[in-house]
Protein backbone atom coordinates (compact mmCIF):
# COMPACT_ATOMS: atom_id res chain seq x y z
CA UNK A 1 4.17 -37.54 57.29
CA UNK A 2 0.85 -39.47 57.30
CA UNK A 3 -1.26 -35.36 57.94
CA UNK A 4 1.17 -34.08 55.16
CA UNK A 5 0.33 -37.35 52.86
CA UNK A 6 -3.78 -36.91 53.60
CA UNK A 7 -3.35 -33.38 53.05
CA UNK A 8 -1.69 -33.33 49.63
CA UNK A 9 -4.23 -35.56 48.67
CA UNK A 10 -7.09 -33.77 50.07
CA UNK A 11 -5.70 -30.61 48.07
CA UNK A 12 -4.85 -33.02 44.63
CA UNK A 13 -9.30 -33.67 44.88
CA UNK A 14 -10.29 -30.02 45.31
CA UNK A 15 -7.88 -29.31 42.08
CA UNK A 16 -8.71 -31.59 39.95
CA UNK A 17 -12.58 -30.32 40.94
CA UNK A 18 -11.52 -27.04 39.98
CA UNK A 19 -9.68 -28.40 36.79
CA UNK A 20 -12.86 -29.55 35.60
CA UNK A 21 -15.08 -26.50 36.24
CA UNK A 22 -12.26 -24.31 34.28
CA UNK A 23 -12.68 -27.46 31.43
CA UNK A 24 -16.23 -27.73 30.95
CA UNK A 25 -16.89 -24.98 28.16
CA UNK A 26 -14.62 -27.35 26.14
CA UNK A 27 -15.97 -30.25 26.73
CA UNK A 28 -19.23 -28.79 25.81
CA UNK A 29 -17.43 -28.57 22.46
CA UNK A 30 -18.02 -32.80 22.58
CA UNK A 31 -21.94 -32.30 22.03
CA UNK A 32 -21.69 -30.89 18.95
CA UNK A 33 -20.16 -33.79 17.26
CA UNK A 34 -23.14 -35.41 17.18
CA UNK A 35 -25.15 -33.03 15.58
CA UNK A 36 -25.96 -32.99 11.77
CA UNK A 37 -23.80 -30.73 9.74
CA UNK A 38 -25.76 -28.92 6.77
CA UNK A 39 -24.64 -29.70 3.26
CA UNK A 40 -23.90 -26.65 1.20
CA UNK A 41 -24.85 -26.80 -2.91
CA UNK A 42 -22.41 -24.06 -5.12
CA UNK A 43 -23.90 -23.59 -8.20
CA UNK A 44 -21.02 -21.25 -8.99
CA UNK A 45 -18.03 -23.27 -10.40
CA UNK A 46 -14.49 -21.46 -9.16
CA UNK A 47 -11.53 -22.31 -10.25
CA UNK A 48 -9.11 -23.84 -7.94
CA UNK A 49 -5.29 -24.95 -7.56
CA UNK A 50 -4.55 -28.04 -5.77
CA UNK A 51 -1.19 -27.68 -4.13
CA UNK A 52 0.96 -30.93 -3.54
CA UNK A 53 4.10 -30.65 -1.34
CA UNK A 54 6.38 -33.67 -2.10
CA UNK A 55 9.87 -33.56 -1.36
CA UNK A 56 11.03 -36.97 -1.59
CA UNK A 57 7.48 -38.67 -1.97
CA UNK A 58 8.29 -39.92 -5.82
CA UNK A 59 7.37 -43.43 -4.19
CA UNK A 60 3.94 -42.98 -3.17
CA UNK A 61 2.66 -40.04 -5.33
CA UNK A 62 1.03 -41.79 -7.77
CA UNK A 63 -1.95 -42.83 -5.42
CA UNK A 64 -2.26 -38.98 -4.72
CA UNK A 65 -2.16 -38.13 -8.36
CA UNK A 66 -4.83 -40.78 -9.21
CA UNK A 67 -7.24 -39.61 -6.33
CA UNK A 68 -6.78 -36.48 -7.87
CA UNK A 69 -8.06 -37.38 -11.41
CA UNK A 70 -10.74 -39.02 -10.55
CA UNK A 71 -12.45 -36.47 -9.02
CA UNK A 72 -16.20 -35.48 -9.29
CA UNK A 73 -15.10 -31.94 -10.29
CA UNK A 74 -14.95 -30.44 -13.65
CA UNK A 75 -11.32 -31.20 -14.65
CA UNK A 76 -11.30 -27.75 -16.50
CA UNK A 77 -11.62 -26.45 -13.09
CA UNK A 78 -8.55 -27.33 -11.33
CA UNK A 79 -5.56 -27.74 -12.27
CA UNK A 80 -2.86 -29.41 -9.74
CA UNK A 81 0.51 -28.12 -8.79
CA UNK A 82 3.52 -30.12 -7.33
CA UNK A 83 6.40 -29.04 -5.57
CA UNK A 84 9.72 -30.60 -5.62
CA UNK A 85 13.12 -29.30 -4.41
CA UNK A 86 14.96 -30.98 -6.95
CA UNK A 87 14.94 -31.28 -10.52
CA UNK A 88 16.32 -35.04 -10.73
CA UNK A 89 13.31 -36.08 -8.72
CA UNK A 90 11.62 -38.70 -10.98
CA UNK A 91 8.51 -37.06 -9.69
CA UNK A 92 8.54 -35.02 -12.91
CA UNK A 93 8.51 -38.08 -14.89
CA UNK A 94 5.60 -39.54 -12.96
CA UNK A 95 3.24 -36.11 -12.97
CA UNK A 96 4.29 -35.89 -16.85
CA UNK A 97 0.96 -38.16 -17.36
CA UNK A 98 -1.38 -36.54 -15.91
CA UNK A 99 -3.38 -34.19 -17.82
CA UNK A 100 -3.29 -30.01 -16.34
CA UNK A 101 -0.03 -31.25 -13.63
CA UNK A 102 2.73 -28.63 -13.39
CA UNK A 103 5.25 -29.13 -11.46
CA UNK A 104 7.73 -26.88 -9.44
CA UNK A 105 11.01 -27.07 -8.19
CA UNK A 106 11.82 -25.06 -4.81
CA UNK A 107 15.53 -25.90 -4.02
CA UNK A 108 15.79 -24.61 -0.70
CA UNK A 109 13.13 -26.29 1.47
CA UNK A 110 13.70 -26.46 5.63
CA UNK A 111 9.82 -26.86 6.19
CA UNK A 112 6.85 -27.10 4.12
CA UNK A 113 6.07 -23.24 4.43
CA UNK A 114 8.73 -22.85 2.33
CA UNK A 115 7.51 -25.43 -0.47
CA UNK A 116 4.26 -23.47 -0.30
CA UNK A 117 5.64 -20.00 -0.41
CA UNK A 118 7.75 -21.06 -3.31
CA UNK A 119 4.91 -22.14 -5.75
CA UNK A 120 2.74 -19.81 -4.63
CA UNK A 121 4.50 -17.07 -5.30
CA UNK A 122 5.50 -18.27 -8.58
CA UNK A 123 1.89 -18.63 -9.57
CA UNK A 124 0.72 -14.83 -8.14
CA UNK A 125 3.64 -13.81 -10.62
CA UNK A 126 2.56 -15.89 -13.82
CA UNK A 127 -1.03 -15.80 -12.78
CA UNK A 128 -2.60 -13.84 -10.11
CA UNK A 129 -5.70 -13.99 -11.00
CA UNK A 130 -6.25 -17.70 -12.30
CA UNK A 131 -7.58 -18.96 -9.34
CA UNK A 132 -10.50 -18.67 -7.20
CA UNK A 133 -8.97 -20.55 -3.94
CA UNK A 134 -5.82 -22.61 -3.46
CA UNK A 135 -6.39 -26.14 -1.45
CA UNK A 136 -3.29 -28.15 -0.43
CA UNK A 137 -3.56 -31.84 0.25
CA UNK A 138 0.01 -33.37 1.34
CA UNK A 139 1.11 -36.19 -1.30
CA UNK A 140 1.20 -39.36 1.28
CA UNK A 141 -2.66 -38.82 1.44
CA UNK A 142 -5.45 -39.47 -0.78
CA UNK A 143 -8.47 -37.55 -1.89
CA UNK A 144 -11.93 -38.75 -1.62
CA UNK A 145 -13.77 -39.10 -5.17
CA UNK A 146 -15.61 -35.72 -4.26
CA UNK A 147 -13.18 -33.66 -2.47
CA UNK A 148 -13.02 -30.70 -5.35
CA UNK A 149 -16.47 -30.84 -5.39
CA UNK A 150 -17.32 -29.94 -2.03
CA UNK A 151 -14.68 -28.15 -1.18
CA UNK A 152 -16.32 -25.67 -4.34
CA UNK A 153 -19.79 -26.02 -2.37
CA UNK A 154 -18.26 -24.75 1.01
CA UNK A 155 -16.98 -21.60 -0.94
CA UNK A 156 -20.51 -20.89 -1.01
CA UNK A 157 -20.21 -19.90 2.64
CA UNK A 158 -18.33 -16.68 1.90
CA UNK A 159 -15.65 -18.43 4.43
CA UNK A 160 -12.04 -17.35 3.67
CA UNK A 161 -10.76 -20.43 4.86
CA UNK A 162 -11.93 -24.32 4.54
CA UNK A 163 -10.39 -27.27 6.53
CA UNK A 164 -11.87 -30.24 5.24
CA UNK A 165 -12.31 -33.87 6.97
CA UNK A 166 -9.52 -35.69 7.61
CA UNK A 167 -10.28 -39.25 7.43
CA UNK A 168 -7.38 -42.40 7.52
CA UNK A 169 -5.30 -43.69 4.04
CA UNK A 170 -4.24 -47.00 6.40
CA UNK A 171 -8.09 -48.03 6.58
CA UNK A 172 -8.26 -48.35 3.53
CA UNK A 173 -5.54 -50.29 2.52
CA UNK A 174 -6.18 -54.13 1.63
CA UNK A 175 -3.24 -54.68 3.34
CA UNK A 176 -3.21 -55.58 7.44
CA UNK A 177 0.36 -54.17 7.50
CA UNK A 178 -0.74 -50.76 6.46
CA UNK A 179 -2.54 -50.37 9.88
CA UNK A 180 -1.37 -50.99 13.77
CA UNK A 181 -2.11 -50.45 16.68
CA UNK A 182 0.09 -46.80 17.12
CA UNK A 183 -1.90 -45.64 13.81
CA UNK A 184 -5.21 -46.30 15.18
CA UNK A 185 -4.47 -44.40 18.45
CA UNK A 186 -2.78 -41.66 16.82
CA UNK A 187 -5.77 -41.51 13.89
CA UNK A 188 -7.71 -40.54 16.54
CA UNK A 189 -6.31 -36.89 16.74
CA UNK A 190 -7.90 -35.79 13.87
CA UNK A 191 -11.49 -36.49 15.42
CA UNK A 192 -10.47 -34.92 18.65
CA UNK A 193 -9.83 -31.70 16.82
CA UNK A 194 -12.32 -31.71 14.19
CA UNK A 195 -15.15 -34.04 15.21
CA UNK A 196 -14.55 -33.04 19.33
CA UNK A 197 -13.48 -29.23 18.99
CA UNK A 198 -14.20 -27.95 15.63
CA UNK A 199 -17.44 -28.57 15.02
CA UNK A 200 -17.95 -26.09 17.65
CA UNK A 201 -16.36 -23.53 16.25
CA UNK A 202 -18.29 -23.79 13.72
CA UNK A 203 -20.88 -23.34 15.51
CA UNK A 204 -19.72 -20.10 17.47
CA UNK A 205 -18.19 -18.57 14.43
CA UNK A 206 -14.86 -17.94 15.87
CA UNK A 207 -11.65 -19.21 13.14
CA UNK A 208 -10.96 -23.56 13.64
CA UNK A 209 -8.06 -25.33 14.58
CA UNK A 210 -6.57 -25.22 11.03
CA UNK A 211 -5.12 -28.45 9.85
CA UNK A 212 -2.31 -28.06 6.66
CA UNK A 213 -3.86 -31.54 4.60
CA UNK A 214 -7.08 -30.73 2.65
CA UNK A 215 -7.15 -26.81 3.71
CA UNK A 216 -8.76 -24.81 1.15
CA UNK A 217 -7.43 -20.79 1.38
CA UNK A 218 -9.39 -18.41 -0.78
CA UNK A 219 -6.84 -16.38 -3.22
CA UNK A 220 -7.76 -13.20 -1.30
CA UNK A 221 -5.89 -14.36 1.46
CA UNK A 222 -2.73 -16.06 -0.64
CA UNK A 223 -2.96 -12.52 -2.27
CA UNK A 224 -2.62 -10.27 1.05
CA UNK A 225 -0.23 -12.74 2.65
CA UNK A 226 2.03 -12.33 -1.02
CA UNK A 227 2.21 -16.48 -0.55
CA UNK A 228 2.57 -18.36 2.36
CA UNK A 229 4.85 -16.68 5.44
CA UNK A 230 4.06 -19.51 8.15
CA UNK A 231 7.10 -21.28 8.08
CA UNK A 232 7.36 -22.60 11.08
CA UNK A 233 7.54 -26.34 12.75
CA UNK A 234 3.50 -26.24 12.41
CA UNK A 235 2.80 -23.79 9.65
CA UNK A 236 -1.17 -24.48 9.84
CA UNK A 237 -1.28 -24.40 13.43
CA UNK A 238 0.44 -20.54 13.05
CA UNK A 239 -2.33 -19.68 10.23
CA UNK A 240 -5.09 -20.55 12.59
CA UNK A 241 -3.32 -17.97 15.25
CA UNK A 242 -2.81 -15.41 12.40
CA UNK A 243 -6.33 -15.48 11.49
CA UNK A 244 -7.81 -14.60 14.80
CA UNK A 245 -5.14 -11.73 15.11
CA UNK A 246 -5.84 -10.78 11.42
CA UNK A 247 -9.94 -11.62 11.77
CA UNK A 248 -9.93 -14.02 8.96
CA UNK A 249 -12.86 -16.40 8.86
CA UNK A 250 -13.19 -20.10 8.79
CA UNK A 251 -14.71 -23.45 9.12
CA UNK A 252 -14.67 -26.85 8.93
CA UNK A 253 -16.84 -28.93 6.27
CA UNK A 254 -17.10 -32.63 7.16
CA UNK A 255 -17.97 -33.41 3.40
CA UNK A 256 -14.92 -32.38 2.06
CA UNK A 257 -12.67 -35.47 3.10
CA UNK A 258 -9.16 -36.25 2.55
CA UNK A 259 -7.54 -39.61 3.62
CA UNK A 260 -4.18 -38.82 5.64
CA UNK A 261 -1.31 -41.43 6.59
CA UNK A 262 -0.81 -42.59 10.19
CA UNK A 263 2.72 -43.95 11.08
CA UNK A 264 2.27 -48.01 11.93
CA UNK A 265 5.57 -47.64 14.46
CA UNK A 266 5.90 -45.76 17.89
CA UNK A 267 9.30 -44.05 17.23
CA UNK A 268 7.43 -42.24 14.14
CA UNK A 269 4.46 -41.04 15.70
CA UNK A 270 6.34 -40.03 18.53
CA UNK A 271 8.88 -37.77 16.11
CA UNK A 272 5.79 -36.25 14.72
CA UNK A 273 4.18 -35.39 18.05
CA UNK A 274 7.22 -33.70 19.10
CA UNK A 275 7.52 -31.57 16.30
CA UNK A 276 3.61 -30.90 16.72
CA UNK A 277 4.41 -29.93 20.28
CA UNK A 278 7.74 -27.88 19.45
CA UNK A 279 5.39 -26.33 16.72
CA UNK A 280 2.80 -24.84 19.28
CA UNK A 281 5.33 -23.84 22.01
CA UNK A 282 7.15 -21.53 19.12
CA UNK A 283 3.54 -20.70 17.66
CA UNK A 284 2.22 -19.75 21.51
CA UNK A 285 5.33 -17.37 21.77
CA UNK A 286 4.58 -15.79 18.87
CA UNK A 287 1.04 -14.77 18.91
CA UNK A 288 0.14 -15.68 22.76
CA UNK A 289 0.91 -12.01 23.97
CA UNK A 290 -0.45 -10.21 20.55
CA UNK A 291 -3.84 -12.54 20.99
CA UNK A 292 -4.09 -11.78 24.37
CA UNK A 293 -3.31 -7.68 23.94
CA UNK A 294 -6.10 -7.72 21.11
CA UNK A 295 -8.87 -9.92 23.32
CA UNK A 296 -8.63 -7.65 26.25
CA UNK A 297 -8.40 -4.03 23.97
CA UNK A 298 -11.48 -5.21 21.86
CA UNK A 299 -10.31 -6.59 18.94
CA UNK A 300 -10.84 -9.77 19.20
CA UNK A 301 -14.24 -11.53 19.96
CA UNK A 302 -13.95 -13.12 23.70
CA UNK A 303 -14.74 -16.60 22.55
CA UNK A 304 -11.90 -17.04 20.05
CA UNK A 305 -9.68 -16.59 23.55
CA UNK A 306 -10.47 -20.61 23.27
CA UNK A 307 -7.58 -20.67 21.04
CA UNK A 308 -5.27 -19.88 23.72
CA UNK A 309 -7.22 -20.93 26.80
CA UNK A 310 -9.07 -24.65 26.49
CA UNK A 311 -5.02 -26.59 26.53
CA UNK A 312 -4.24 -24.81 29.97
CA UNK A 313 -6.12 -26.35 32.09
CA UNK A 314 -5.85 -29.89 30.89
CA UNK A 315 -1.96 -29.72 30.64
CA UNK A 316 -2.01 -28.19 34.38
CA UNK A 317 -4.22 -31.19 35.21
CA UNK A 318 -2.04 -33.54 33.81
CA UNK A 319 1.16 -31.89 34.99
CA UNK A 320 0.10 -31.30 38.48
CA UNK A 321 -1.56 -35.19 38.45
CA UNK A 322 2.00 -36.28 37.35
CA UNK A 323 3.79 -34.13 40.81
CA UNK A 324 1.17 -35.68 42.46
CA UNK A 325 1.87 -39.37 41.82
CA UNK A 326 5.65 -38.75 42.21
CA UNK A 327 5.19 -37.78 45.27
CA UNK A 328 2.65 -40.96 45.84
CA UNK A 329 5.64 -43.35 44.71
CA UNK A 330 8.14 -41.29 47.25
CA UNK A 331 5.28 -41.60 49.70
CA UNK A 332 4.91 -45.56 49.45
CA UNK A 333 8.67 -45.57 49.81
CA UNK A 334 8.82 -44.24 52.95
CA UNK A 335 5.82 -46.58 54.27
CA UNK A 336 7.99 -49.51 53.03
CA UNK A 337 10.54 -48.26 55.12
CA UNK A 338 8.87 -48.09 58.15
CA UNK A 339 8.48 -44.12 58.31
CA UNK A 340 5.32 -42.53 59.99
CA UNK A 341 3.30 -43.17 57.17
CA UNK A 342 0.41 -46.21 56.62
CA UNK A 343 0.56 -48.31 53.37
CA UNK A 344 -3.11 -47.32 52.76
CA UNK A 345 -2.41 -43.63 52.70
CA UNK A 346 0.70 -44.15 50.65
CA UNK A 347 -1.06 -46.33 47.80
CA UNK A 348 -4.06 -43.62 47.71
CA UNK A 349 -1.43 -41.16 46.86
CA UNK A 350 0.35 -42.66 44.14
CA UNK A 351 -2.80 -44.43 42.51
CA UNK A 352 -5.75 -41.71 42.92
CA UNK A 353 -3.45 -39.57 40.02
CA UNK A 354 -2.98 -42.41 38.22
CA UNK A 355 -6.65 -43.54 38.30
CA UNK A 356 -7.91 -40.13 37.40
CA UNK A 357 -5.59 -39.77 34.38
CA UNK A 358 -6.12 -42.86 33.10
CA UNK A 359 -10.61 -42.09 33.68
CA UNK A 360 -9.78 -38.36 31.83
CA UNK A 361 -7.99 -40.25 29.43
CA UNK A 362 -10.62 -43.24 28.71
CA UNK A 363 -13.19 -40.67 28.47
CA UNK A 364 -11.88 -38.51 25.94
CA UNK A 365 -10.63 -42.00 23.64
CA UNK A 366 -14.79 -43.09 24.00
CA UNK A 367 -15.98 -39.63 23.09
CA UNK A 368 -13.84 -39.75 19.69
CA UNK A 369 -14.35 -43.21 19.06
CA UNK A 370 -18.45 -42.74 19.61
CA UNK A 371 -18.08 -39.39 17.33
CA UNK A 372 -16.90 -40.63 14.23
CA UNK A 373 -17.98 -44.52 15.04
CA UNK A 374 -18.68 -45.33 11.75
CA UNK A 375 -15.59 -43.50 9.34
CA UNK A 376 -13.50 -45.68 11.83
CA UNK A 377 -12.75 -48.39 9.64
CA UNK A 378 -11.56 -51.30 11.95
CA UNK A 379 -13.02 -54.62 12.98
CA UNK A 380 -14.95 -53.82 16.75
CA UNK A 381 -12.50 -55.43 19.01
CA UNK A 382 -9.61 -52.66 17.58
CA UNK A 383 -11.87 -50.17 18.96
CA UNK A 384 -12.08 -51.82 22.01
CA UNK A 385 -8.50 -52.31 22.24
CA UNK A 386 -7.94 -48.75 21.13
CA UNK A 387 -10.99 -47.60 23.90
CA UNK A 388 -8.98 -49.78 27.07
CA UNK A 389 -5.22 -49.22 25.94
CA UNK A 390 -4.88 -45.76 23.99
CA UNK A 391 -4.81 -44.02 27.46
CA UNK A 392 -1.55 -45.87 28.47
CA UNK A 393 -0.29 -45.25 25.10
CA UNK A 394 -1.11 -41.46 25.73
CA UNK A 395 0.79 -41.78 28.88
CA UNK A 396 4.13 -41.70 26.51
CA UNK A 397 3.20 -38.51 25.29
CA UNK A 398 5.11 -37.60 28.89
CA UNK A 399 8.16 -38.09 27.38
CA UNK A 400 7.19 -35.72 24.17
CA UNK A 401 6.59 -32.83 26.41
CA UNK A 402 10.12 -33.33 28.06
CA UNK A 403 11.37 -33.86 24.92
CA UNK A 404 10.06 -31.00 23.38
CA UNK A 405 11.02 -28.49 26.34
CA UNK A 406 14.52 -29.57 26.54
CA UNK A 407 15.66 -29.48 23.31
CA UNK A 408 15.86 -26.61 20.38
CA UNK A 409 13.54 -25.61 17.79
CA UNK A 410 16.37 -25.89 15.44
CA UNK A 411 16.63 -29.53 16.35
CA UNK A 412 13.36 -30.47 14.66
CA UNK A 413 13.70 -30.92 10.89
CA UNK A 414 11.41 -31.41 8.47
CA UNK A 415 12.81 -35.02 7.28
CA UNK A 416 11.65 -37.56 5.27
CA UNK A 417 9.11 -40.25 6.47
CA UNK A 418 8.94 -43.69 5.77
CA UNK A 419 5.99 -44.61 4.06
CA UNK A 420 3.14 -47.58 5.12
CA UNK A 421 2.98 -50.24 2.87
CA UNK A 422 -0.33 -49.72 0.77
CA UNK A 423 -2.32 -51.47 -1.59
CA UNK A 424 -5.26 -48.76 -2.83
CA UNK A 425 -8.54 -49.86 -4.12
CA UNK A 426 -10.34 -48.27 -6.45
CA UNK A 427 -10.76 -44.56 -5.34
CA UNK A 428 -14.05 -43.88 -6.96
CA UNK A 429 -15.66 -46.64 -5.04
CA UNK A 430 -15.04 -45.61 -1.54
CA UNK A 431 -17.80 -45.19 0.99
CA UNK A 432 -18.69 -42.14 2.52
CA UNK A 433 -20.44 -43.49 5.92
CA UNK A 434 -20.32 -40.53 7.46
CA UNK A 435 -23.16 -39.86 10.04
CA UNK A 436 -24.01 -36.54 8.19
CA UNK A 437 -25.84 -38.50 5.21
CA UNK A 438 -26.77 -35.30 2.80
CA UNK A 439 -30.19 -35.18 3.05
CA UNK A 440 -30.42 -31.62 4.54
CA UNK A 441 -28.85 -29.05 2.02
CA UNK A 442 -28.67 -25.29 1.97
CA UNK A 443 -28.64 -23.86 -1.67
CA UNK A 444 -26.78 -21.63 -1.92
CA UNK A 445 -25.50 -19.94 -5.04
């Protein structure tokens, strides 16, 4: 027991070695983050449709709505569309006074591919040709004073599709309860995937990891799709697969920023996840096998394969790490039974998994928090609690993989959420503190 206990831990180090090798052109992704992102100038003024999914958000849509009117852009150059799914909503009363606000009502709505599809296709039908690009913000968020504006100036990249920056509606909330700690841990996933992973995509030219708030999709694409035919648990997360199979391009533009809601309570966050997970095990066996046929044939650029490759061998790491400290505890056991087994041996087993998930864990927390340091609006010692304890929070996400692999697809809904208590300030005034301060532009007509 004691060779087979030294052993298994002997093998456990020369994985995880090999873990990391397989891992490093991902986390050469991290680099990038710090690195200046140019600032694009359009002096071409498109038209554009801003598309507001809100079933059931009649509550908290005004903040939206306001964002929205304040903006930077030329008014006579966007008009916004809401969708409903039903006609009592008093959601028509509230969008009745603001100025070019339509409002549609899609009755049947499992998901919010279906909202989307709806008023899209509605608008091809009246109008096919009103609009230059359609951007979607989600109506729980808020949009920064210049959103329009730049997302206009990143059209000047010929890019078919935009995701802009998604920044945190709690922060900036007068309110203490409109923030927690679950909603500064969880905030933290959308500088992991733009800040940590996108950024280098950018970089390499190969389509982002698309995110559904504040994604601006050129018409041509709305056109050739006939509306929107993702409508799946994660609808954005099965564009980004369709536009490496269809050879769409893309980027992200940290200027264009949009303030999203984080839930303040663990049972939320932890719904959410799951139907994130569920989302990309369904979007995986769609497109996996199709991706893989058309990287291998030629079709597909090699480097997009990191859509389907940089998760594999971090889940293997943590799954294997997980066997591994099972197999510690059952270890120990036996060693506190008297079996042919030290203590020493026993302990090294069950707490050199532990210790290394925890160290993966800590290290990927410090590389978000140090990438977007300053658009993290919390007093220092949240960070640090966020820095010591978000990797034992992460360990939770356990259960959301079980979760997620025992049960359905069909047992996901799209349901309502329970909104944060917020208290806005005034949206023209807040501060863009972004590390990328403007002073290097490309002109670009």
């Amino acid at each position: 027991m004691e060779y087979a206990a030294k052993l298994t831990l002997e093998i456990y180090l020369w994985f995880c070695i090999v873990a990391l090798i397989a891992y490093l052109p991902r986390i050469g992704y991290f680099f990038v983050a710090f690195k200046k992102q140019k600032r694009l100038v359009n002096l071409k003024k498109n038209k554009i449709a801003v598309i507001l999914p809100a079933r059931g958000e009649s509550s908290i849509i005004s903040h939206c709505l306001d964002s929205l009117s304040a903006q930077t852009y030329d008014p006579h150059c966007f008009d916004v569309h809401i969708v409903i799914a039903d006609e009592a909503d008093s959601t028509m009363e509230i969008a009745a006074a603001y100025e070019r606000t339509y409002v549609t009502v899609v009755s049947e709505q499992t998901c919010k591919g279906n909202a989307l599809d709806g008023v899209l296709k509605k608008i091809l039908t009246e109008s096919p040709d009103k609009y230059d690009a359609f951007l979607i913000v989600d109506a729980d968020s808020l949009a920064a004073p210049d959103l329009l504006e730049e997302m206009n100036n990143a059209l000047s990249s010929g890019k078919q599709i935009i995701c802009g920056k998604k920044l945190v509606k709690n922060w900036q909330s007068s309110l203490r309860d409109s923030r927690s700690f679950v909603s500064n841990c969880t905030a933290l996933t959308w500088t992991q995937i733009d800040e940590l992973g996108n950024r280098a995509r950018n970089a390499l030219d190969i389509p982002i990891t698309m995110i559904g708030n504040g994604m601006l999709v050129r018409a041509d694409i709305i056109k050739e799709n006939n509306g929107w035919p993702y409508c799946g648990l994660t609808e954005d997360y099965e564009m980004t697969a369709d536009a490496i199979v269809q050879g769409w391009s893309s980027m992200y533009y940290s200027y264009a920023k949009v303030y999203t809601e984080e839930a303040t309570d663990t049972k939320t966050a932890f719904k959410r996840k799951m139907r994130w997970v569920k989302g990309y095990a369904e979007c995986q066996r769609e497109y996996h096998k199709r991706i893989v046929q058309k990287t291998f044939s030629g079709g597909i650029k090699w480097r997009n394969f990191d859509f389907m490759y940089s998760t594999y061998p971090a889940y293997t790491f943590f799954g294997v790490s997980a066997v591994a400290t099972i197999f510690g505890i059952v270890t120990t056991v036996f060693s506190l039974l008297g079996k042919a087994v030290t203590l020493a041996t026993a302990l090294r087993m069950a707490l050199v998994p532990l210790a290394f998930i925890y160290g993966t864990l800590f290290a990927f927390t410090l590389a978000a928090l140090l990438a977007d340091w300053r658009n993290i609006k919390i007093p220092l010692h949240e960070k640090l609690t966020v820095l010591f304890f978000n990797p034992i929070y992460m360990f939770g996400y356990s259960r959301i993989f079980i979760t997620a692999f025992l049960t359905n697809f069909d047992y996901y809904k799209w349901e309502p959420t329970v909104r944060i208590p917020f208290e806005t300030v005034q949206i023209p005034f807040f501060v863009d503190n972004s590390s990328d301060d403007g002073n290097e532009r490309a002109h670009l007509q």
